[in-house]
PDB file of N, CA and C in Angstrom:
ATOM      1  N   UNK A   1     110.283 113.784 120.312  1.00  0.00           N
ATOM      2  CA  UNK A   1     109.479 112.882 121.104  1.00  0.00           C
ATOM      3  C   UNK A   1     109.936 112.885 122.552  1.00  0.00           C
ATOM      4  N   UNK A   2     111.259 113.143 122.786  1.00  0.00           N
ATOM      5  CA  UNK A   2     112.118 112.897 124.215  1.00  0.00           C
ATOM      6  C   UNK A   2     111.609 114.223 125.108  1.00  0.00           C
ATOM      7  N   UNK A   3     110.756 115.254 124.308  1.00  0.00           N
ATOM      8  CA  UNK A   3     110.660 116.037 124.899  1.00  0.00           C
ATOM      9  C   UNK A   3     108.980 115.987 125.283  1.00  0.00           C
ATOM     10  N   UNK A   4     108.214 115.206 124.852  1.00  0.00           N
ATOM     11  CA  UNK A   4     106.508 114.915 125.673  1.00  0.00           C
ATOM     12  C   UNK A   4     107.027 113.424 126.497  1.00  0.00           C
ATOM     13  N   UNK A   5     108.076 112.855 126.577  1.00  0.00           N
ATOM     14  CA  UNK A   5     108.256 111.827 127.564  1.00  0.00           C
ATOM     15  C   UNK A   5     109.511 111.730 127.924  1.00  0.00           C
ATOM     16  N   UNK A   6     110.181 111.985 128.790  1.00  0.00           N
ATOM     17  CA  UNK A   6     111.283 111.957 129.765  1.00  0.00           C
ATOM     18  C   UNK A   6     112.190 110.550 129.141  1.00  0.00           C
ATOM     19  N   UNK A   7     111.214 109.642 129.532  1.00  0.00           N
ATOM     20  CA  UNK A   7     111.534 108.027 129.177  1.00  0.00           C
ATOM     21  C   UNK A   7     112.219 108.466 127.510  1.00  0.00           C
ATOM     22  N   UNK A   8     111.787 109.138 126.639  1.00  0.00           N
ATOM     23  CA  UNK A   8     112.547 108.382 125.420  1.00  0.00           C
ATOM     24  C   UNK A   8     113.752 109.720 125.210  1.00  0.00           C
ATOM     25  N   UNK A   9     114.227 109.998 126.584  1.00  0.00           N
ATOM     26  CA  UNK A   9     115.588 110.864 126.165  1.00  0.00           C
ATOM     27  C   UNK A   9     116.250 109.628 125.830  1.00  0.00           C
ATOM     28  N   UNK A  10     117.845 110.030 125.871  1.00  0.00           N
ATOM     29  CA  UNK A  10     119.115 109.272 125.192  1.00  0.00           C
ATOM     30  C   UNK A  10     119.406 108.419 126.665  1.00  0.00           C
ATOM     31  N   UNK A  11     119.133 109.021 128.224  1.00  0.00           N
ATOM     32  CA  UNK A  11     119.192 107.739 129.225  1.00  0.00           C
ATOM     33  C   UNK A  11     117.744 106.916 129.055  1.00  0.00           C
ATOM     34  N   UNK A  12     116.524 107.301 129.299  1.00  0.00           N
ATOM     35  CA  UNK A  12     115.805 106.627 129.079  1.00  0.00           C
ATOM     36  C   UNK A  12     115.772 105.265 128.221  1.00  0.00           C
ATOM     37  N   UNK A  13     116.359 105.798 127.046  1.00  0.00           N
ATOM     38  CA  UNK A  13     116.362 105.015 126.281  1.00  0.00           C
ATOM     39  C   UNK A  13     117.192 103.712 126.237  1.00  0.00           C
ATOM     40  N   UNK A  14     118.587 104.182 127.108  1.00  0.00           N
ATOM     41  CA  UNK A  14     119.681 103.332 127.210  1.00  0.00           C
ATOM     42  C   UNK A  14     119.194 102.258 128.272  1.00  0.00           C
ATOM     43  N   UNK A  15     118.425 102.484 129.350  1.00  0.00           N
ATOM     44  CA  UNK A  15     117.379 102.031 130.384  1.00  0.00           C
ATOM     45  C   UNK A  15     116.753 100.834 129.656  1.00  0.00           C
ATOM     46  N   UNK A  16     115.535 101.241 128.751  1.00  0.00           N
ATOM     47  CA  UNK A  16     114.928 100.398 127.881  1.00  0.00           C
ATOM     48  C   UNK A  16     115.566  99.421 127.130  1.00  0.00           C
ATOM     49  N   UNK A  17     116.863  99.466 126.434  1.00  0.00           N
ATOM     50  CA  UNK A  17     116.846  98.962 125.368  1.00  0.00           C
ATOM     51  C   UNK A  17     117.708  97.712 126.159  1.00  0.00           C
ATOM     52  N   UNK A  18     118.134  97.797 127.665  1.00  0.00           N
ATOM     53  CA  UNK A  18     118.681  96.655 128.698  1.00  0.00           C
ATOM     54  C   UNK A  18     117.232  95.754 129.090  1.00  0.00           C
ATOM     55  N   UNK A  19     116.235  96.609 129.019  1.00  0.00           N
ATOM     56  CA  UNK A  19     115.122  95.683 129.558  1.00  0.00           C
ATOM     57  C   UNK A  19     114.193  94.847 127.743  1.00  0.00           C
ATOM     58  N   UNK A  20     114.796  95.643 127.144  1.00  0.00           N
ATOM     59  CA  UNK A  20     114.656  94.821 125.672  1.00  0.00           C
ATOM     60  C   UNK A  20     115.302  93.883 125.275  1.00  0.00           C
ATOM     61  N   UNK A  21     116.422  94.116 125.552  1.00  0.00           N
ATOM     62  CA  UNK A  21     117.672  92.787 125.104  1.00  0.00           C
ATOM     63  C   UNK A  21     117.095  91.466 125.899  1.00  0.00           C
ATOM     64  N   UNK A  22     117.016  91.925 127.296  1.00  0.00           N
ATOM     65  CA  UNK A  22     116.688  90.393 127.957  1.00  0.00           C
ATOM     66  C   UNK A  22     115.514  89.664 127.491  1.00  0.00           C
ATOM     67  N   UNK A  23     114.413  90.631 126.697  1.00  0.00           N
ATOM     68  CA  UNK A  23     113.071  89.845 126.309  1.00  0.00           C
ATOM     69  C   UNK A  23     113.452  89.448 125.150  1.00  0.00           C
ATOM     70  N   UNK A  24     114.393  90.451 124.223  1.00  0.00           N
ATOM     71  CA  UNK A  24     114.505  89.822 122.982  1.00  0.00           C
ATOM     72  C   UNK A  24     115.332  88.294 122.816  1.00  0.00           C
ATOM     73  N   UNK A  25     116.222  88.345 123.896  1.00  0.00           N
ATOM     74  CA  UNK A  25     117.037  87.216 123.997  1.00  0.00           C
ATOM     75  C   UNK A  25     116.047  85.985 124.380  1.00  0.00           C
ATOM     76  N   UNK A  26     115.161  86.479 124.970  1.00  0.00           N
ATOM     77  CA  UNK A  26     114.161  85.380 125.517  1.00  0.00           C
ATOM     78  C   UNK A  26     113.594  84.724 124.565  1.00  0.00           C
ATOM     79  N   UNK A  27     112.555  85.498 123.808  1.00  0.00           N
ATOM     80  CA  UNK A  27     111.500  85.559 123.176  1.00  0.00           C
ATOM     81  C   UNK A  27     111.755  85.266 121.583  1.00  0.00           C
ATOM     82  N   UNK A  28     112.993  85.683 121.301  1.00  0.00           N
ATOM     83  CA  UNK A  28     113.308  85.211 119.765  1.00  0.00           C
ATOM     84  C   UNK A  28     114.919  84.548 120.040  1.00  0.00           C
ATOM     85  N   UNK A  29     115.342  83.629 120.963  1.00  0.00           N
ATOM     86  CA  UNK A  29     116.364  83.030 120.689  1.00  0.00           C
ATOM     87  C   UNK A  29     117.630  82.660 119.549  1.00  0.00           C
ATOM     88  N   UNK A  30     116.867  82.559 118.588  1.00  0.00           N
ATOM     89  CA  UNK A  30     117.155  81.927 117.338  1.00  0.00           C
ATOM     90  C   UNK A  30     117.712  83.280 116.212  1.00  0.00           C
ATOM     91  N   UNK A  31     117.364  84.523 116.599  1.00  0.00           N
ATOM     92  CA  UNK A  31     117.129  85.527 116.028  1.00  0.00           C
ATOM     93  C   UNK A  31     118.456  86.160 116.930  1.00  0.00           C
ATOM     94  N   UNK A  32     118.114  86.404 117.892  1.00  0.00           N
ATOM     95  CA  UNK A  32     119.030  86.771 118.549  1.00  0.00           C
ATOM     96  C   UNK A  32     120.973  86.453 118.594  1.00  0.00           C
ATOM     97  N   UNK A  33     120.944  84.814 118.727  1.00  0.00           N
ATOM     98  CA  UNK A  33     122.488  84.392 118.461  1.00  0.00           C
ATOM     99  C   UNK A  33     122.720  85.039 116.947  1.00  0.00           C
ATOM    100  N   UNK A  34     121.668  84.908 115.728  1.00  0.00           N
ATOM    101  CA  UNK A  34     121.917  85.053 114.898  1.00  0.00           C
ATOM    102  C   UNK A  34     122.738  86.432 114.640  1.00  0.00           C
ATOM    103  N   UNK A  35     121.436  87.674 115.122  1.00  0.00           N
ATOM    104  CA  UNK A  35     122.248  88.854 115.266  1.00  0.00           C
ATOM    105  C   UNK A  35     123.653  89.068 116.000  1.00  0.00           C
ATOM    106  N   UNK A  36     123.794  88.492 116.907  1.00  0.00           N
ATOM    107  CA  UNK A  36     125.580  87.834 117.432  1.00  0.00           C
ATOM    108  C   UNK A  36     126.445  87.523 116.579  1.00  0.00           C
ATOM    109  N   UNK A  37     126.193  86.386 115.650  1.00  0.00           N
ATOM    110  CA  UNK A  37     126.561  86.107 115.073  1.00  0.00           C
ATOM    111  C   UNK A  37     127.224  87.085 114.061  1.00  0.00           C
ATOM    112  N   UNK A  38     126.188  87.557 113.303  1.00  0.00           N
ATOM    113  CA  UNK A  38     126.708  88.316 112.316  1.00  0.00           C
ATOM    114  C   UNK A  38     126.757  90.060 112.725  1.00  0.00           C
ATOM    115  N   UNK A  39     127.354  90.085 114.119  1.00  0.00           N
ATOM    116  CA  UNK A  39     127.626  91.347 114.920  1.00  0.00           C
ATOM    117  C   UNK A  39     126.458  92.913 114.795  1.00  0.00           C
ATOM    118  N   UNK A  40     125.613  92.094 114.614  1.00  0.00           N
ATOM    119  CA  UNK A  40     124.457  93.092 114.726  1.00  0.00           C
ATOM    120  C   UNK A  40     124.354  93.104 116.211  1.00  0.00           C
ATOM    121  N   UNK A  41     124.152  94.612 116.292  1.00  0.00           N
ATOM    122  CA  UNK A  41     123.721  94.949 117.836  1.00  0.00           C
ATOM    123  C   UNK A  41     122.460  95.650 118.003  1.00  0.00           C
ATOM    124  N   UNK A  42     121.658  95.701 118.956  1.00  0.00           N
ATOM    125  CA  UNK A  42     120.366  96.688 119.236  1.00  0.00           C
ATOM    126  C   UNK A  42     121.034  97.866 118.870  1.00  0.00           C
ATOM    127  N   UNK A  43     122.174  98.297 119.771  1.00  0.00           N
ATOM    128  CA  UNK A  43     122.706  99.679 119.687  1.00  0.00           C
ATOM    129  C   UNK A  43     122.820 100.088 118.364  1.00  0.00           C
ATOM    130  N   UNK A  44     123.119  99.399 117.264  1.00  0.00           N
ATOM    131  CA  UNK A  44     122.562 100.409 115.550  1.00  0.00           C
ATOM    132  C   UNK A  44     121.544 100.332 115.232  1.00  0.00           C
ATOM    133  N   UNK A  45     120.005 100.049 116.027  1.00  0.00           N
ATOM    134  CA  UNK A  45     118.934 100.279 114.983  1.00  0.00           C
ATOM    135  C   UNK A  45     117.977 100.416 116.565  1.00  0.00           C
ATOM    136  N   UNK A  46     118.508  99.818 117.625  1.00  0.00           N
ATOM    137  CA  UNK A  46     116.839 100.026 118.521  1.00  0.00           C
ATOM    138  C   UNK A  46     116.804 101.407 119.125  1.00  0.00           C
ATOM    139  N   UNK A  47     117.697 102.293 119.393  1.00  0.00           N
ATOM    140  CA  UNK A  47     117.461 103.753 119.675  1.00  0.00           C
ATOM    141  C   UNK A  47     116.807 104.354 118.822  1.00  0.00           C
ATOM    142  N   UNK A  48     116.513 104.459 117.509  1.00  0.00           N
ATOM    143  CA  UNK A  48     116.231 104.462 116.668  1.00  0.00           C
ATOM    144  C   UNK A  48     114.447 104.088 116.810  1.00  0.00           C
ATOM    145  N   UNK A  49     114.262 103.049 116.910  1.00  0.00           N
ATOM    146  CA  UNK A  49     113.339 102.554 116.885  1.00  0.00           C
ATOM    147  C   UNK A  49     112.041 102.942 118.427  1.00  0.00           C
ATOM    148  N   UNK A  50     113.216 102.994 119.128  1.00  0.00           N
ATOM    149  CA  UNK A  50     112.134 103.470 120.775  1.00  0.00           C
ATOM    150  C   UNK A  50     112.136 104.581 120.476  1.00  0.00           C
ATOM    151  N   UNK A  51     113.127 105.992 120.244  1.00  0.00           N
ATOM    152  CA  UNK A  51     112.818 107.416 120.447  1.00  0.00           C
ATOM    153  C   UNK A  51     112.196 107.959 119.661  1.00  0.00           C
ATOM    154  N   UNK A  52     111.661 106.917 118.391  1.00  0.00           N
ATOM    155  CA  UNK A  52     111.058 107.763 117.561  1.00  0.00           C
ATOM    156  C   UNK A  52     110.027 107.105 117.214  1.00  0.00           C
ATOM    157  N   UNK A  53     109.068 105.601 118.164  1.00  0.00           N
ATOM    158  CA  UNK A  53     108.389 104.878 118.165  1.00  0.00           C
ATOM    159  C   UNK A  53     107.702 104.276 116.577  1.00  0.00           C
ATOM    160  N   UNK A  54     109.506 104.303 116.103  1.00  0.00           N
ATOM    161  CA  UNK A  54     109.486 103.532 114.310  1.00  0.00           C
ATOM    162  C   UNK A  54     108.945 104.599 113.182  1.00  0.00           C
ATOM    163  N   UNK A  55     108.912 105.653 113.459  1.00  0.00           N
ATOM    164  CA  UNK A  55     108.308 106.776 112.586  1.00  0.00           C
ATOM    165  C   UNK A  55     109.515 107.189 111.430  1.00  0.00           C
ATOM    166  N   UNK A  56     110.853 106.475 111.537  1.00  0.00           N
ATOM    167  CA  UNK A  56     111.395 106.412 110.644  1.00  0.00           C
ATOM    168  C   UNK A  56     111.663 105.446 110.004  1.00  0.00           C
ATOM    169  N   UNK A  57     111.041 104.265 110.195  1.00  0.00           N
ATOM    170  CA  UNK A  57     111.729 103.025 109.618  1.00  0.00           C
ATOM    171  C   UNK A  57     110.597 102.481 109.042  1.00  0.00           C
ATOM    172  N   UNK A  58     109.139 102.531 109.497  1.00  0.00           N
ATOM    173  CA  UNK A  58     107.638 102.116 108.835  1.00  0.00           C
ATOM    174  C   UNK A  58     107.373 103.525 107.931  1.00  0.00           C
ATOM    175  N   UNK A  59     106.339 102.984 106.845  1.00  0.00           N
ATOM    176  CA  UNK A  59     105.845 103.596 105.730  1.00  0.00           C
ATOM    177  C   UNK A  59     105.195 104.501 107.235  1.00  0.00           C
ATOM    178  N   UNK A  60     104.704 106.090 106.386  1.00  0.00           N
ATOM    179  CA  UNK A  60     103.542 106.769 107.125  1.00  0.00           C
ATOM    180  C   UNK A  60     101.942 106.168 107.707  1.00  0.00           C
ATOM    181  N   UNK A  61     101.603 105.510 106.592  1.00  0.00           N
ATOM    182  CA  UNK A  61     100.375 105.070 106.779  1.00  0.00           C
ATOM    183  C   UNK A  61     100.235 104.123 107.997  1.00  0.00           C
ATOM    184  N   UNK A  62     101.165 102.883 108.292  1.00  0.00           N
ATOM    185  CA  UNK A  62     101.548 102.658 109.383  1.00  0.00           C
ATOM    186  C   UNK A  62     101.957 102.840 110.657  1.00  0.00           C
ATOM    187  N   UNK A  63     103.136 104.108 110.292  1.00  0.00           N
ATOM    188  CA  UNK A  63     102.947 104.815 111.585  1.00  0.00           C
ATOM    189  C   UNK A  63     101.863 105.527 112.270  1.00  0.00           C
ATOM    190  N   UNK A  64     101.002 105.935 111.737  1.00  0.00           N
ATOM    191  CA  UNK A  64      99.732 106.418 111.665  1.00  0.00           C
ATOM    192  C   UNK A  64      98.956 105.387 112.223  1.00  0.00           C
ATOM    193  N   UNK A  65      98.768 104.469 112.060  1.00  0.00           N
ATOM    194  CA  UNK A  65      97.932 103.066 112.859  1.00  0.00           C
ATOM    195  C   UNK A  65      98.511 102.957 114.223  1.00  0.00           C
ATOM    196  N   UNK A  66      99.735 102.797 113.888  1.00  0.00           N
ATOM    197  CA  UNK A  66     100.137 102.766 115.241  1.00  0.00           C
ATOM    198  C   UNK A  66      99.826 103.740 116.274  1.00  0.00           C
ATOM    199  N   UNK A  67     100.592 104.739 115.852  1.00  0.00           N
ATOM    200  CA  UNK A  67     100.324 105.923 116.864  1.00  0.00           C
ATOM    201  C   UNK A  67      98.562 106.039 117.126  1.00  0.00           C
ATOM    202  N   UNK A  68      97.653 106.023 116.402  1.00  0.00           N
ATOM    203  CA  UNK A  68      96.234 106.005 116.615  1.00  0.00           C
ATOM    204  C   UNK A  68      96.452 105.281 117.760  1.00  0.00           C
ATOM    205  N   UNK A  69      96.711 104.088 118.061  1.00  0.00           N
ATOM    206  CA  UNK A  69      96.840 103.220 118.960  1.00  0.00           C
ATOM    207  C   UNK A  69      96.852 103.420 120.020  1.00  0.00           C
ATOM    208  N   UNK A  70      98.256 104.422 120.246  1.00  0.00           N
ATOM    209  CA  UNK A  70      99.247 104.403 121.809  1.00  0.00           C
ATOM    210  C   UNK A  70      98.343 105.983 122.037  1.00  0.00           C
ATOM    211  N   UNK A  71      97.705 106.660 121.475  1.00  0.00           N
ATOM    212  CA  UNK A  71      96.923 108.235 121.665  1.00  0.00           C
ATOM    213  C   UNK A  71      95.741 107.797 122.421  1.00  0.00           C
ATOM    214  N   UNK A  72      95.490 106.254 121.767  1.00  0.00           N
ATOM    215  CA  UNK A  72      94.186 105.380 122.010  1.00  0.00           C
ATOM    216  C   UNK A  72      94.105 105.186 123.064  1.00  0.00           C
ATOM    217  N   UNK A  73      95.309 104.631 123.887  1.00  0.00           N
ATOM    218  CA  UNK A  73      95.773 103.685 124.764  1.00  0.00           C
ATOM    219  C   UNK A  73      96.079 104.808 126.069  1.00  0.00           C
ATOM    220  N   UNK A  74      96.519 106.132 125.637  1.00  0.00           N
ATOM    221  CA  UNK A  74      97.156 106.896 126.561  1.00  0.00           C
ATOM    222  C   UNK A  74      95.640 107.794 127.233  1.00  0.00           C
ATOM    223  N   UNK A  75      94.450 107.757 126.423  1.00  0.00           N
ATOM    224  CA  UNK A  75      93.523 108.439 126.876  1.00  0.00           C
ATOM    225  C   UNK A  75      92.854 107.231 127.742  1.00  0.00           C
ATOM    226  N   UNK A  76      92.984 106.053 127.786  1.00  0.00           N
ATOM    227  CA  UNK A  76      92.265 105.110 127.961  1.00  0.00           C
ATOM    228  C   UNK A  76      92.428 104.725 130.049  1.00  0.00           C
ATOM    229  N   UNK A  77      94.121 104.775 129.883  1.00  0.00           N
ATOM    230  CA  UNK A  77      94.104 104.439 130.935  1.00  0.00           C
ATOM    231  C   UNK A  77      95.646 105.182 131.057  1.00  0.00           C
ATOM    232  N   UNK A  78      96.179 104.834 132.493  1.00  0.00           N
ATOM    233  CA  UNK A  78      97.350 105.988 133.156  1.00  0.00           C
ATOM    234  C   UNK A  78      98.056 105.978 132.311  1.00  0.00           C
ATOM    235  N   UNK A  79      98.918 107.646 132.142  1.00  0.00           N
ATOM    236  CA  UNK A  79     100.156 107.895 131.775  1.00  0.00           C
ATOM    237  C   UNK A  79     100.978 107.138 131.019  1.00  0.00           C
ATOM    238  N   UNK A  80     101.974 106.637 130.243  1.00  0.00           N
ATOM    239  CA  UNK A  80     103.068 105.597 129.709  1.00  0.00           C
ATOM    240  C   UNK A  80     102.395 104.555 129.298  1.00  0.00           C
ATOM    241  N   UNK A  81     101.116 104.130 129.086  1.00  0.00           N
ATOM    242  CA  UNK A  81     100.865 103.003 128.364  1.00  0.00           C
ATOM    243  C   UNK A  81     101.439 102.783 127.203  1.00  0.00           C
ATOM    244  N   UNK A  82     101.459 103.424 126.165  1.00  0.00           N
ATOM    245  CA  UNK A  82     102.331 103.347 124.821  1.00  0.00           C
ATOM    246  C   UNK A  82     103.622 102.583 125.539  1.00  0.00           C
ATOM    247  N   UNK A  83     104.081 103.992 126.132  1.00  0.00           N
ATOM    248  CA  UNK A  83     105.727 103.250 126.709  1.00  0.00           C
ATOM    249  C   UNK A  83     105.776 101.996 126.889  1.00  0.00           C
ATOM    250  N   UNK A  84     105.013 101.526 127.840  1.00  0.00           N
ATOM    251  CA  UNK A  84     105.000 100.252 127.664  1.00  0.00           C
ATOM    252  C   UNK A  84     104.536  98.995 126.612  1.00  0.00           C
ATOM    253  N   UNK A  85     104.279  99.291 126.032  1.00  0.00           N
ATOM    254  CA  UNK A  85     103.548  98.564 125.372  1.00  0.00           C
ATOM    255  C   UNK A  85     104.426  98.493 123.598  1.00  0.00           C
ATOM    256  N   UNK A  86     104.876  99.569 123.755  1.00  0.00           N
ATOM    257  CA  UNK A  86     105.913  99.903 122.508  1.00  0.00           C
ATOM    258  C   UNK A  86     107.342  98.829 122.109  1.00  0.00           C
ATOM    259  N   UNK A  87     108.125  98.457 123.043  1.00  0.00           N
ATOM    260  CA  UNK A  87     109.016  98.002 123.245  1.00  0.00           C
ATOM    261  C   UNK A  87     108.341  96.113 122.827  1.00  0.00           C
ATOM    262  N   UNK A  88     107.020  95.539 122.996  1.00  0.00           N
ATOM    263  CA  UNK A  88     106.371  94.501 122.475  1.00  0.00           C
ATOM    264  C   UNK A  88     106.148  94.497 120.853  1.00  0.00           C
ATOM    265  N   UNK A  89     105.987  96.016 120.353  1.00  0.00           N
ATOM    266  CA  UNK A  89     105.765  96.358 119.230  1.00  0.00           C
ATOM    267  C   UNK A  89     106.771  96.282 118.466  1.00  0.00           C
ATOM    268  N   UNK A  90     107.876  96.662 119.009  1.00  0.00           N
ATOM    269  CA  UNK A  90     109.145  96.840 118.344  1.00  0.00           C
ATOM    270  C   UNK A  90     109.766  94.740 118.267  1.00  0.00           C
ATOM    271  N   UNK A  91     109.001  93.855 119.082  1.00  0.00           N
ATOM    272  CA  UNK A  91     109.501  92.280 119.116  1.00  0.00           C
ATOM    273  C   UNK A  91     108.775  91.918 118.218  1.00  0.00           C
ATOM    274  N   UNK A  92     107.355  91.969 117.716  1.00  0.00           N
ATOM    275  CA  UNK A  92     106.078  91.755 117.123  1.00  0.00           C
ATOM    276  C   UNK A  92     106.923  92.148 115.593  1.00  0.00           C
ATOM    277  N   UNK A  93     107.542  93.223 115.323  1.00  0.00           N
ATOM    278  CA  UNK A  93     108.360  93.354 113.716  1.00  0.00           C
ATOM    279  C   UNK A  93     109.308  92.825 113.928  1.00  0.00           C
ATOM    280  N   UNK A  94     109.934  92.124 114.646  1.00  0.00           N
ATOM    281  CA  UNK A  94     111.031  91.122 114.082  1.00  0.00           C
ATOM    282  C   UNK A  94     110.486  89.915 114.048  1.00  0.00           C
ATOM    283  N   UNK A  95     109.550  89.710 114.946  1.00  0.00           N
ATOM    284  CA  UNK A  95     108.794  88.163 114.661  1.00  0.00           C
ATOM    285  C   UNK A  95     108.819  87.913 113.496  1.00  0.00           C
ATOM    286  N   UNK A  96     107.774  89.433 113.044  1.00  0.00           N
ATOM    287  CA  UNK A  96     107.016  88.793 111.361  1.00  0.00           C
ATOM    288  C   UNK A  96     108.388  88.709 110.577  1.00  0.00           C
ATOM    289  N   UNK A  97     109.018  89.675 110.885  1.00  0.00           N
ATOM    290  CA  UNK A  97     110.739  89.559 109.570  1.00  0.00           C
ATOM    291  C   UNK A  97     111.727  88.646 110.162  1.00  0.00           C
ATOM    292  N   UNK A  98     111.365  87.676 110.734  1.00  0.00           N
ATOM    293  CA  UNK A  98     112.379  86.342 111.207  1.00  0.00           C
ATOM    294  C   UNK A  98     112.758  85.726 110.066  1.00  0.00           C
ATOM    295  N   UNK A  99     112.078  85.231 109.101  1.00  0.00           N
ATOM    296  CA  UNK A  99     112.193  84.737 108.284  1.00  0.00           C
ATOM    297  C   UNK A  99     112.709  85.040 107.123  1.00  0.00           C
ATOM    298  N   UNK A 100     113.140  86.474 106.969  1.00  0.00           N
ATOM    299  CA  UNK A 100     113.812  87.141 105.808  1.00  0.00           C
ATOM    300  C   UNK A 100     114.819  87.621 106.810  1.00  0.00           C
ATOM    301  N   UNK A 101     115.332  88.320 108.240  1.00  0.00           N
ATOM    302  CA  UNK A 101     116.227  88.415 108.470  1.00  0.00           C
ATOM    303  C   UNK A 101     117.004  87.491 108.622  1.00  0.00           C
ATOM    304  N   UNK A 102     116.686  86.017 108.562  1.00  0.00           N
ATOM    305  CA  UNK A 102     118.035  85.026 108.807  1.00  0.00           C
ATOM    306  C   UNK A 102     118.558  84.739 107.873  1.00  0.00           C
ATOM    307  N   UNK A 103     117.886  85.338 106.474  1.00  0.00           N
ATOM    308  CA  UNK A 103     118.656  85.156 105.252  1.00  0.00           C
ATOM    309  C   UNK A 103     119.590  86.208 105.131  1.00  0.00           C
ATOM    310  N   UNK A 104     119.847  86.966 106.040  1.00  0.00           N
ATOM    311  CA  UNK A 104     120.359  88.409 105.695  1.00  0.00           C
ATOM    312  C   UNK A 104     121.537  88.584 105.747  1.00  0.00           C
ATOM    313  N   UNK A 105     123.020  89.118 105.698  1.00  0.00           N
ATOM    314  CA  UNK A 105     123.908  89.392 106.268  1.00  0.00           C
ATOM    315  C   UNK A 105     124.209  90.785 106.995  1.00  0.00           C
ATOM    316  N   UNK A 106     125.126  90.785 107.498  1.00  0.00           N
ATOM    317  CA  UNK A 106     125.396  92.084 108.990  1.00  0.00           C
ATOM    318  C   UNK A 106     124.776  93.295 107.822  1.00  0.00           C
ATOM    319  N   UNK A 107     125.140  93.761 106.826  1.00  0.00           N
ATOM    320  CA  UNK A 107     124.997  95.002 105.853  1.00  0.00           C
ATOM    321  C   UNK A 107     123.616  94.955 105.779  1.00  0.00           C
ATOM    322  N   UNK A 108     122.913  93.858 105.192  1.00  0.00           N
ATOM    323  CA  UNK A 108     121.582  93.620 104.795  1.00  0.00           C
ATOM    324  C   UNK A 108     120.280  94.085 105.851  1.00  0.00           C
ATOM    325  N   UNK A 109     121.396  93.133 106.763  1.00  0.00           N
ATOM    326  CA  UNK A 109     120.227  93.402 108.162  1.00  0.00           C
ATOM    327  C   UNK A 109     120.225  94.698 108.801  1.00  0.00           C
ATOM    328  N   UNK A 110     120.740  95.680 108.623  1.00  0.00           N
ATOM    329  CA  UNK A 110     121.122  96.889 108.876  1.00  0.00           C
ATOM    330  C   UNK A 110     119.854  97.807 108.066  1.00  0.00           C
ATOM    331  N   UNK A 111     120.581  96.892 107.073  1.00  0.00           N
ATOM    332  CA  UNK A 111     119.595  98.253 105.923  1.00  0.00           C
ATOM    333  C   UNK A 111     117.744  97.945 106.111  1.00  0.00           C
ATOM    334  N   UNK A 112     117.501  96.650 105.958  1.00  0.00           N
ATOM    335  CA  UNK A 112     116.398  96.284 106.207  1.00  0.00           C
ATOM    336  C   UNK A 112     115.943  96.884 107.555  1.00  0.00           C
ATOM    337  N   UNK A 113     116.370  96.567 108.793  1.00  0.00           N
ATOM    338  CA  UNK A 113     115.697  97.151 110.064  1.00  0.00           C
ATOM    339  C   UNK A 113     115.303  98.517 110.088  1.00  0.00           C
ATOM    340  N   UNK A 114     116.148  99.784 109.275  1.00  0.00           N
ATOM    341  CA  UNK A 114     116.218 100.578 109.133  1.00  0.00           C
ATOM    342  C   UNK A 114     115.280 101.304 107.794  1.00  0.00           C
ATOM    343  N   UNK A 115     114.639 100.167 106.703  1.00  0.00           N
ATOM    344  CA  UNK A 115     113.714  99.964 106.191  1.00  0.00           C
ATOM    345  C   UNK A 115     112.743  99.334 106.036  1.00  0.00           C
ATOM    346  N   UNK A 116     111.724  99.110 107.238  1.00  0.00           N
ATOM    347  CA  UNK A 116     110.748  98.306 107.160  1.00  0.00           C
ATOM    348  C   UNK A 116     109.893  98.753 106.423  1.00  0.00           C
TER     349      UNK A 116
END
């Protein structure tokens, strides 16, 4: 993928996932100390999740919706729309799994993010 967008090399990515933390810290508070808490970091699951825009962690059929989406989105209007718009996508699946990740512990929550 790092190679049709610059943005999702290994700096790109390190770029993003600073302008993710501050929304995620924003936007899911509660979720966030939690992952503190039980020493979960972005750095084991959100590189992961931006360079390969979740194509390993969602069923196919899903990734497939999605991507329809950002192909959707990229013919629609300039360059990087996905890009942008991806990193909302990636807050939007922890929203819905708020409620089963706070039951989770550091191991659990690992395995789960890494199996949606």
């Amino acid at each position: 993928v790092s190679r049709l967008d610059p943005r999702l090399s290994e700096d790109g990515c390190l770029e993003l996932m600073v302008s993710f933390n501050t929304v995620f810290r924003h936007t899911l508070p509660e979720l966030y100390r939690y992952f503190e808490d039980e020493a979960v970091t972005t750095k084991d699951w959100l590189p992961s999740w931006l360079r390969f825009l979740l194509s390993r962690e969602l069923p196919a059929r899903s990734v497939l919706r999605l991507w329809d989406v950002y192909f959707a989105l990229e013919q629609q209007a300039a360059r990087g729309s996905y890009f942008e718009l991806h990193p909302y996508v990636c807050l939007a699946v922890l929203q819905l799994s708020i409620e089963d990740l706070l039951e989770l512990d550091h191991f659990e929550i690992h395995w789960y993010l890494n199996h949606l």
